[in-house]
N, C-alpha and C. Protein backbone atom coordinates (compact mmCIF):
# COMPACT_ATOMS: atom_id res chain seq x y z
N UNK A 1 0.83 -1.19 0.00
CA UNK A 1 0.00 0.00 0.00
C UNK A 1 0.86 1.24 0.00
N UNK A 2 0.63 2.12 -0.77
CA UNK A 2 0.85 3.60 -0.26
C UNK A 2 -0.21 4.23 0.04
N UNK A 3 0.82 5.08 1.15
CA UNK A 3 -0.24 6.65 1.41
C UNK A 3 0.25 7.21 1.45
N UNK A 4 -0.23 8.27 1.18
CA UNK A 4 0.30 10.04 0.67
C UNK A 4 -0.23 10.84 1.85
N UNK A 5 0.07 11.72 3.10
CA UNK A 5 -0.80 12.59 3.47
C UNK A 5 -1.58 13.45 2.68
N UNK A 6 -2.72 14.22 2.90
CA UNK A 6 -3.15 15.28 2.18
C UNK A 6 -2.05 16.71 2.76
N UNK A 7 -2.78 17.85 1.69
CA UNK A 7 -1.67 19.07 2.29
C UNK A 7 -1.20 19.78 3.15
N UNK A 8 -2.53 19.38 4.18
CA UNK A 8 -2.36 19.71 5.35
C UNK A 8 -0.95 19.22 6.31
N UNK A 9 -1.04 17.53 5.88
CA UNK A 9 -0.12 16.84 6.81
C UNK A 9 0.94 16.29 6.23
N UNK A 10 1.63 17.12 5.17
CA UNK A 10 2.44 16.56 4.16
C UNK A 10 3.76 16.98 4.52
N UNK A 11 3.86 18.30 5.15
CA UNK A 11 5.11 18.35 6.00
C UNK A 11 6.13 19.47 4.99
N UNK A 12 5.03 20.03 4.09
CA UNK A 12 6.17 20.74 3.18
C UNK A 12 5.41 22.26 3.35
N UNK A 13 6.58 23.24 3.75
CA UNK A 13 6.43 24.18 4.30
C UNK A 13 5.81 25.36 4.20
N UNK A 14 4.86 25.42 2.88
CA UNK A 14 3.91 26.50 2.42
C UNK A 14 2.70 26.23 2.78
N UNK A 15 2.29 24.83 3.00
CA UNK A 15 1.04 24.11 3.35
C UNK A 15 0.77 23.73 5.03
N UNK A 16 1.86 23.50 5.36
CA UNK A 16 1.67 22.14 6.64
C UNK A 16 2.77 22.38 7.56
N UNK A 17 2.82 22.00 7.88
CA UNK A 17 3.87 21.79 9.80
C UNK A 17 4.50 20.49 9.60
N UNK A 18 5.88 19.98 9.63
CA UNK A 18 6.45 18.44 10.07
C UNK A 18 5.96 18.16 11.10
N UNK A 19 5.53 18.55 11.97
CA UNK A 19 4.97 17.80 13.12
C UNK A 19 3.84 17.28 12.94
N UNK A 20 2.80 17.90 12.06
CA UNK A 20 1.39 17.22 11.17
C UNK A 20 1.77 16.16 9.98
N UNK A 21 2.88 15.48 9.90
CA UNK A 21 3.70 14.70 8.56
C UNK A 21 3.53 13.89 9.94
N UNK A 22 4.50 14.16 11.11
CA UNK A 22 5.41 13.06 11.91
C UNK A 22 3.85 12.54 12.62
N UNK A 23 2.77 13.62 12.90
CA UNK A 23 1.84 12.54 13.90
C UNK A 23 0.81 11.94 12.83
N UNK A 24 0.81 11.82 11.56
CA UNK A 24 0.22 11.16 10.52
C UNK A 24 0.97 10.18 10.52
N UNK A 25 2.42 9.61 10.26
CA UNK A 25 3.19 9.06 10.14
C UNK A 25 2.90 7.89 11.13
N UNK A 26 3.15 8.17 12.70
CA UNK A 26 3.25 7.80 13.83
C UNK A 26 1.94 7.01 13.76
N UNK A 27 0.70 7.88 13.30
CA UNK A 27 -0.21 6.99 13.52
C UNK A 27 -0.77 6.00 12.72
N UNK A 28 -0.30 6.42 11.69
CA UNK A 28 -0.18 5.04 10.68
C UNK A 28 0.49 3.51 11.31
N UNK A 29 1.94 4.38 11.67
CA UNK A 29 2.23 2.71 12.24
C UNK A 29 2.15 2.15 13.37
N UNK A 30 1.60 3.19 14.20
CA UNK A 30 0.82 2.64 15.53
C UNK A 30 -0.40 1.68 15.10
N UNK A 31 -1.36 2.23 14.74
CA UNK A 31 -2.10 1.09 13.71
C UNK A 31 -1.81 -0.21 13.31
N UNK A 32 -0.81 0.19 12.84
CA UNK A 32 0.15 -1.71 12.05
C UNK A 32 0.36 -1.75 13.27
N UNK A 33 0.99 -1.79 13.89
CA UNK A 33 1.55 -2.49 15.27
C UNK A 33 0.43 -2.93 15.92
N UNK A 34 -0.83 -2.65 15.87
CA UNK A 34 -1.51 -3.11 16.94
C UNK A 34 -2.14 -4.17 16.63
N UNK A 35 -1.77 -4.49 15.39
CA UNK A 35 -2.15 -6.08 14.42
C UNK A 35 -0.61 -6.53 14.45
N UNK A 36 -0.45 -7.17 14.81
CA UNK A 36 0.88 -8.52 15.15
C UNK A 36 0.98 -9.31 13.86
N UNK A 37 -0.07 -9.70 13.74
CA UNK A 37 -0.18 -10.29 12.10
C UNK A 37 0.06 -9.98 10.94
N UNK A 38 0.23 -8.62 10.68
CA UNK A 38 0.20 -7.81 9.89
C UNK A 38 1.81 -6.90 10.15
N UNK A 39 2.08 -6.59 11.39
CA UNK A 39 3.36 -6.06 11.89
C UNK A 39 3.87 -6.96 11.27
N UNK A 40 3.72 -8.12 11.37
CA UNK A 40 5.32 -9.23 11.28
C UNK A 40 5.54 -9.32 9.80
N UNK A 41 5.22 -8.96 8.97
CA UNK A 41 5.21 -9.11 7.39
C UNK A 41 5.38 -7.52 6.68
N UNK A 42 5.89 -6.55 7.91
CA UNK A 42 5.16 -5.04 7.31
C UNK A 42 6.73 -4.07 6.89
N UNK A 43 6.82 -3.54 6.09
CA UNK A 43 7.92 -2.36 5.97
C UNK A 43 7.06 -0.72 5.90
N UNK A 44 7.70 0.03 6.36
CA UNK A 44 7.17 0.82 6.49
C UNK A 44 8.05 1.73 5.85
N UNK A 45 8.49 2.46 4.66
CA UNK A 45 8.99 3.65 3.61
C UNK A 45 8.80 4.69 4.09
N UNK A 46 9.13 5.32 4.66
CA UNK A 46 8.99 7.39 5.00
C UNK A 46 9.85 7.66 4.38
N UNK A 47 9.46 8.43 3.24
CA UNK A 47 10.21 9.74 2.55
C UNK A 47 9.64 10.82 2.33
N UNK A 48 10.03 11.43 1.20
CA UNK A 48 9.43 13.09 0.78
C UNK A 48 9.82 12.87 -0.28
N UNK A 49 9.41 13.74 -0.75
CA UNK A 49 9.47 14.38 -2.73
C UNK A 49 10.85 15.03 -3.11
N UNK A 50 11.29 15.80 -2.26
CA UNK A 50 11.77 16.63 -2.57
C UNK A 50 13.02 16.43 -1.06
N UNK A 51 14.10 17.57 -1.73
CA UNK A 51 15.11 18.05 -0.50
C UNK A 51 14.98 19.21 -0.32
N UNK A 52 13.95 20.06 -0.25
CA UNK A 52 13.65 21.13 0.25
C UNK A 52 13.97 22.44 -0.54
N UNK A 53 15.17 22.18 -1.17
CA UNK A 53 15.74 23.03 -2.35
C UNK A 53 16.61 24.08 -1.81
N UNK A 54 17.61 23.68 -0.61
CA UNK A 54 18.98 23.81 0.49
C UNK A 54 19.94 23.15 -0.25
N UNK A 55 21.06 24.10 -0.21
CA UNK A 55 22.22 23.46 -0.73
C UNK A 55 22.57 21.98 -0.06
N UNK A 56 23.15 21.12 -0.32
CA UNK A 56 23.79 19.79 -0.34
C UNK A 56 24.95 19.57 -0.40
N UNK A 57 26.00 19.37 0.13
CA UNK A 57 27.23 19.34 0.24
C UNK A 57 27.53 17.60 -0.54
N UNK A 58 26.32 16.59 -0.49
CA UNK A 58 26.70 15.10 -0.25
C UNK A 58 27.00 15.02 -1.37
N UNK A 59 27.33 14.40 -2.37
CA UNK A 59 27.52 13.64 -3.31
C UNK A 59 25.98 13.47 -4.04
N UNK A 60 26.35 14.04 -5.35
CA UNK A 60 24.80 13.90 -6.14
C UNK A 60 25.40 13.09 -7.72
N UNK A 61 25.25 11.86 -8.12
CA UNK A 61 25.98 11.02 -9.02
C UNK A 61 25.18 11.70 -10.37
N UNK A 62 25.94 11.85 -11.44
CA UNK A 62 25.61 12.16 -12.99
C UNK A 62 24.55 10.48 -13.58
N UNK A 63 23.41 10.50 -13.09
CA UNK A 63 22.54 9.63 -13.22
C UNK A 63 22.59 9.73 -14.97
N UNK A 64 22.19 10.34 -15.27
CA UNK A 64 21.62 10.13 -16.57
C UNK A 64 21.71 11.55 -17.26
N UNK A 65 20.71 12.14 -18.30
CA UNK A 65 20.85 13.35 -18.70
C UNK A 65 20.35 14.30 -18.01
N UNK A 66 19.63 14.20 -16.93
CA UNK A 66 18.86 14.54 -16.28
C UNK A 66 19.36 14.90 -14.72
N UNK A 67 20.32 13.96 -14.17
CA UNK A 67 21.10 13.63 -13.31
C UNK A 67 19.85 13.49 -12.34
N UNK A 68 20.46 13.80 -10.78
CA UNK A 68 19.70 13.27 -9.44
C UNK A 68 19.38 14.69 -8.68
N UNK A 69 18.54 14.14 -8.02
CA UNK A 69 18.53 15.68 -6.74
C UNK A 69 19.60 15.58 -5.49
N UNK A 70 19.34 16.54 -4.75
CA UNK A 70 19.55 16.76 -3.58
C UNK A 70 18.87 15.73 -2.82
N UNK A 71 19.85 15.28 -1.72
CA UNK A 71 19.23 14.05 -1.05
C UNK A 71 18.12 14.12 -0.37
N UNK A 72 17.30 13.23 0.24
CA UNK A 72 16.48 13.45 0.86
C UNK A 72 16.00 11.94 1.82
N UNK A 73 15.37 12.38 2.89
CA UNK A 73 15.55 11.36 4.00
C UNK A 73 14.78 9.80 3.39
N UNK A 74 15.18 9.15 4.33
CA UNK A 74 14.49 7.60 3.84
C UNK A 74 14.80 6.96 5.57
N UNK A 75 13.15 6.54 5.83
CA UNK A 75 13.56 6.10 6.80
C UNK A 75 12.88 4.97 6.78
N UNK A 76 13.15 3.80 7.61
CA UNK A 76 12.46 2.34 7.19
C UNK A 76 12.13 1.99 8.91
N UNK A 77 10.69 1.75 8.74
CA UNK A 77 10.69 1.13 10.01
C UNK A 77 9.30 -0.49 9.93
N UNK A 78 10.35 -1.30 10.42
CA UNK A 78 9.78 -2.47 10.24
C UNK A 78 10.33 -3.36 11.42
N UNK A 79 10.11 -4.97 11.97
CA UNK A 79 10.53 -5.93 12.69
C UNK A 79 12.32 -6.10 11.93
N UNK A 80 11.88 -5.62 10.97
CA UNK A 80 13.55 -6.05 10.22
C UNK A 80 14.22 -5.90 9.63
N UNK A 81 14.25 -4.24 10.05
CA UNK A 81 15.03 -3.13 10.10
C UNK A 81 15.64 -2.82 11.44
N UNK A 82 17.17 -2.68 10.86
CA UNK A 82 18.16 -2.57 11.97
C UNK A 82 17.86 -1.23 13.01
N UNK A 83 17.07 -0.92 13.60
CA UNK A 83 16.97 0.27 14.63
C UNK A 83 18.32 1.33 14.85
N UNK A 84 18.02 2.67 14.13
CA UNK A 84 19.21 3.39 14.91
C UNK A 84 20.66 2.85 13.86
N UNK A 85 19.98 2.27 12.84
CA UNK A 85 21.45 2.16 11.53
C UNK A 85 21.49 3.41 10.80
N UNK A 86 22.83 3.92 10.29
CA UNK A 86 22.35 4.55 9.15
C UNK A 86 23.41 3.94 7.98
N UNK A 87 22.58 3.93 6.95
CA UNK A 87 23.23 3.37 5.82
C UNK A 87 23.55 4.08 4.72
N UNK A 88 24.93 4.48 4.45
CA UNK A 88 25.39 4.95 3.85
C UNK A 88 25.25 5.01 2.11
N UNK A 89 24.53 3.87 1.36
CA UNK A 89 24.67 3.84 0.25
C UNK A 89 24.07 4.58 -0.26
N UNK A 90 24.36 4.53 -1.59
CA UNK A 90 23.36 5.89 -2.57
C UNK A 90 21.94 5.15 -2.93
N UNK A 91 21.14 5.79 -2.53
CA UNK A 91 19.70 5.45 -2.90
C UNK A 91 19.23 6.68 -3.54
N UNK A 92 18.35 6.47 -4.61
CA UNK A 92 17.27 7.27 -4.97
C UNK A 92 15.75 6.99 -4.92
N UNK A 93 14.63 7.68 -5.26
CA UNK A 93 13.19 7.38 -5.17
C UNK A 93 13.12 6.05 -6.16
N UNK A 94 13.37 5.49 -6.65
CA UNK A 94 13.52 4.27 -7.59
C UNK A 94 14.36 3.36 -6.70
N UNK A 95 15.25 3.07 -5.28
CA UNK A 95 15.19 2.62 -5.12
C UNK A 95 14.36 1.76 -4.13
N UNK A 96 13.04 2.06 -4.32
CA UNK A 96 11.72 1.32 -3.85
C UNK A 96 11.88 0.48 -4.61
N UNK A 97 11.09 0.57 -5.78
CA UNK A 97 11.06 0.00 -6.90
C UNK A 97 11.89 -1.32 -6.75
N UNK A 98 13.57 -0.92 -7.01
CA UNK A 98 14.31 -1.90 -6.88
C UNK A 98 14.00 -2.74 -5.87
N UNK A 99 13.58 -2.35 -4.71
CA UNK A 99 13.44 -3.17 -3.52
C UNK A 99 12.08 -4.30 -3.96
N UNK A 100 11.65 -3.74 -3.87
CA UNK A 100 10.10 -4.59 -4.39
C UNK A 100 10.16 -5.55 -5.48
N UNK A 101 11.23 -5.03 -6.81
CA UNK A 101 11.44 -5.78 -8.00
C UNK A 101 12.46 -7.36 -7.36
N UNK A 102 13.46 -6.86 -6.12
CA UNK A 102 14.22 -8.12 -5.88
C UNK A 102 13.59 -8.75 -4.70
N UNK A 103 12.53 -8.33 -3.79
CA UNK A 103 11.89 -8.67 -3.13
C UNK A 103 10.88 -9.98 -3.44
N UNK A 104 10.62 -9.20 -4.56
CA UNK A 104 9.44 -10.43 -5.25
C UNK A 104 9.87 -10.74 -6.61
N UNK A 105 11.37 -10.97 -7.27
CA UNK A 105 11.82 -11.50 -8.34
C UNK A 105 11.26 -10.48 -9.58
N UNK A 106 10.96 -9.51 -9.67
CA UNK A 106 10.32 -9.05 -10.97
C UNK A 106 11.37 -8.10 -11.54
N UNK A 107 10.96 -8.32 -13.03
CA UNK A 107 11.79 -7.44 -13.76
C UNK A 107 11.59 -5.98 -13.76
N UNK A 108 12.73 -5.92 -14.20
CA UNK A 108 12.69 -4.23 -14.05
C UNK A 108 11.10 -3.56 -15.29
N UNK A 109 11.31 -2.01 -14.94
CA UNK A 109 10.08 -1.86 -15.74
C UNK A 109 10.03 -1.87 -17.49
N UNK A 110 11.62 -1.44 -17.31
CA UNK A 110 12.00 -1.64 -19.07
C UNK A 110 13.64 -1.23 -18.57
N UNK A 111 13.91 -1.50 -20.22
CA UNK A 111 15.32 -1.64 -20.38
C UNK A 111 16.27 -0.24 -19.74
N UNK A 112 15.40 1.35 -19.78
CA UNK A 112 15.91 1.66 -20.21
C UNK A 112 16.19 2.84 -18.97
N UNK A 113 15.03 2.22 -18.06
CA UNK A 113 14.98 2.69 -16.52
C UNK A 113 15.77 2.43 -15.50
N UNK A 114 15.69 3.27 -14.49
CA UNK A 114 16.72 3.90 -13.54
C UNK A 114 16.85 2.45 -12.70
N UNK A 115 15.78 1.52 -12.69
CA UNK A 115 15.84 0.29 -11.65
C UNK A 115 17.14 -0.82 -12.15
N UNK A 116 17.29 -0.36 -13.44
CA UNK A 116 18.03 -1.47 -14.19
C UNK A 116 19.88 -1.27 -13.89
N UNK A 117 20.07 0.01 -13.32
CA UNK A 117 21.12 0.28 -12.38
C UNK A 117 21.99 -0.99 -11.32
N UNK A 118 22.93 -1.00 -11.32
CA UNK A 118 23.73 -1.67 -10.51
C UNK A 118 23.38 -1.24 -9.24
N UNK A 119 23.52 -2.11 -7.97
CA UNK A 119 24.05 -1.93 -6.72
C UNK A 119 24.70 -1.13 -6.52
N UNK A 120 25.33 0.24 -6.00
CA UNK A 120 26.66 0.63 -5.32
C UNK A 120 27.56 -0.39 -4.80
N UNK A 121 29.07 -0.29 -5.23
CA UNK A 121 30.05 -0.61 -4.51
C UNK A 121 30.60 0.66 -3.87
N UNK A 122 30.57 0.44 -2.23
CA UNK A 122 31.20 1.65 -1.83
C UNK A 122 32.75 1.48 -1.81
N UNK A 123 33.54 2.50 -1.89
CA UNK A 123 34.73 2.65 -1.68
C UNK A 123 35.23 2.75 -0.22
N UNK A 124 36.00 2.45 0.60
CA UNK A 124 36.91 2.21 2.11
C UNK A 124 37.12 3.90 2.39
N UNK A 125 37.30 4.80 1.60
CA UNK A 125 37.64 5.79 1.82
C UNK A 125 36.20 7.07 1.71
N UNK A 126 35.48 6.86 1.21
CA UNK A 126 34.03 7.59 0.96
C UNK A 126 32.87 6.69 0.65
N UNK A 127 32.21 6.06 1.80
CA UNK A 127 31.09 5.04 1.67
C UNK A 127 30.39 6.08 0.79
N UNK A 128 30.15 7.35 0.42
CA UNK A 128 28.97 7.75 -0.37
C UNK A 128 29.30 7.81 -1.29
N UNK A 129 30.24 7.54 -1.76
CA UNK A 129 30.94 7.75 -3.71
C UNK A 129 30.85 6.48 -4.09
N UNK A 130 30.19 5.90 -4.96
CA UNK A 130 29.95 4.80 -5.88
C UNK A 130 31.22 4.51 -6.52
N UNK A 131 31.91 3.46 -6.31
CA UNK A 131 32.97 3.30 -7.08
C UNK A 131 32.76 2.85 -8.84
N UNK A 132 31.47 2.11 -8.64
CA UNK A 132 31.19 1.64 -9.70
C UNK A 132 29.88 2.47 -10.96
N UNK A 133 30.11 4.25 -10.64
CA UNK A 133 28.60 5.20 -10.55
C UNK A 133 28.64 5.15 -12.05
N UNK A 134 27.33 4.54 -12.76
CA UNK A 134 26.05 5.06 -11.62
C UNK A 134 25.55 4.04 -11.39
N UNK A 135 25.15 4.17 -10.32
CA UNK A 135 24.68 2.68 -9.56
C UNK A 135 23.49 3.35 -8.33
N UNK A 136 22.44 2.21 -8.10
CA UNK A 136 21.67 3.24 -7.40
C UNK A 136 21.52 1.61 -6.33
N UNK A 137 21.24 1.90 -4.79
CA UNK A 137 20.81 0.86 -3.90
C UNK A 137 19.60 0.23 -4.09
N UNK A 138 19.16 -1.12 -3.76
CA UNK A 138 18.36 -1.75 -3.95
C UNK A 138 17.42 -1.51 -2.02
N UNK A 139 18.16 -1.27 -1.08
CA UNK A 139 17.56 -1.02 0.15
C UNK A 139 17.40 -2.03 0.93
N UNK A 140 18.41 -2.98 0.36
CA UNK A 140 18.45 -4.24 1.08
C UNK A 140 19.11 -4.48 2.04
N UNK A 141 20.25 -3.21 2.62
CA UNK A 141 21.70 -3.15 3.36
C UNK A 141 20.93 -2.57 4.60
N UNK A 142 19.19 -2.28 4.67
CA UNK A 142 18.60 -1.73 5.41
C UNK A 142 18.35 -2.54 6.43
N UNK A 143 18.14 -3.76 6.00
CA UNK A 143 17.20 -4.57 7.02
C UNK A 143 18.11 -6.24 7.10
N UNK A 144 17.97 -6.51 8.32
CA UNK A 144 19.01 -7.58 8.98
C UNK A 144 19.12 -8.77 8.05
């Protein structure tokens, strides 16, 4: 499933308050949690659209002709997701996608899309520089 807040609780700053994002958020997965049945099988995706449109110091890889944005948060909360990790690899909004495509064996959407990207190999000296770029994470380094 996805859900989208409406504009009110979307957390982007002409419309809404982050604190109306975080107690939409919260209560979404308070909800799942209170089904055990449903917790034990559940991932939970928090992101945003956007990086606010603040400079970025991180590493932004020459994706394509188009290239990438400014980063933006990804947070995973599930039974099996490492609590309190942070994971360094390069992910973009496609790497859902990827996750879901190796999750459940499916092919990418076509040849010619961003999912069809390599893994990151990080380098010993800058986990955020792709040695092998462009390469985007699958979101698998997330969870135990």
């Amino acid at each position: 499933s996805y859900v989208k807040p409406g504009g009110l609780n979307d957390g982007h700053p002409a419309s809404s308050k982050f604190n109306l994002f975080e107690s939409f958020t919260r209560k979404i997965i308070t909800m799942l949690q209170a089904k055990p049945d449903l917790w034990a099988s559940t991932a939970v995706f928090i992101t945003v659209d956007e990086g606010g449109g603040y400079w970025d110091s991180g590493y932004i890889q020459p994706l394509d002709f188009f290239g990438d944005g400014t980063r933006i948060p990804l947070i995973v909360v599930s039974p099996y997701s490492q609590g309190g990790k942070v994971v360094h690899s390069y992910y973009d909004h496609v790497s859902i996608l990827k996750f879901i495509e190796k999750n459940w064996s499916l092919p990418p959407i076509t040849n010619r899309s961003r999912d069809n990207l390599p893994n990151p190999v990080a380098s010993a000296d800058d986990p955020y520089v792709p040695t092998n770029s462009p390469a985007i994470g699958d979101l698998t380094d997330m969870f135990q």
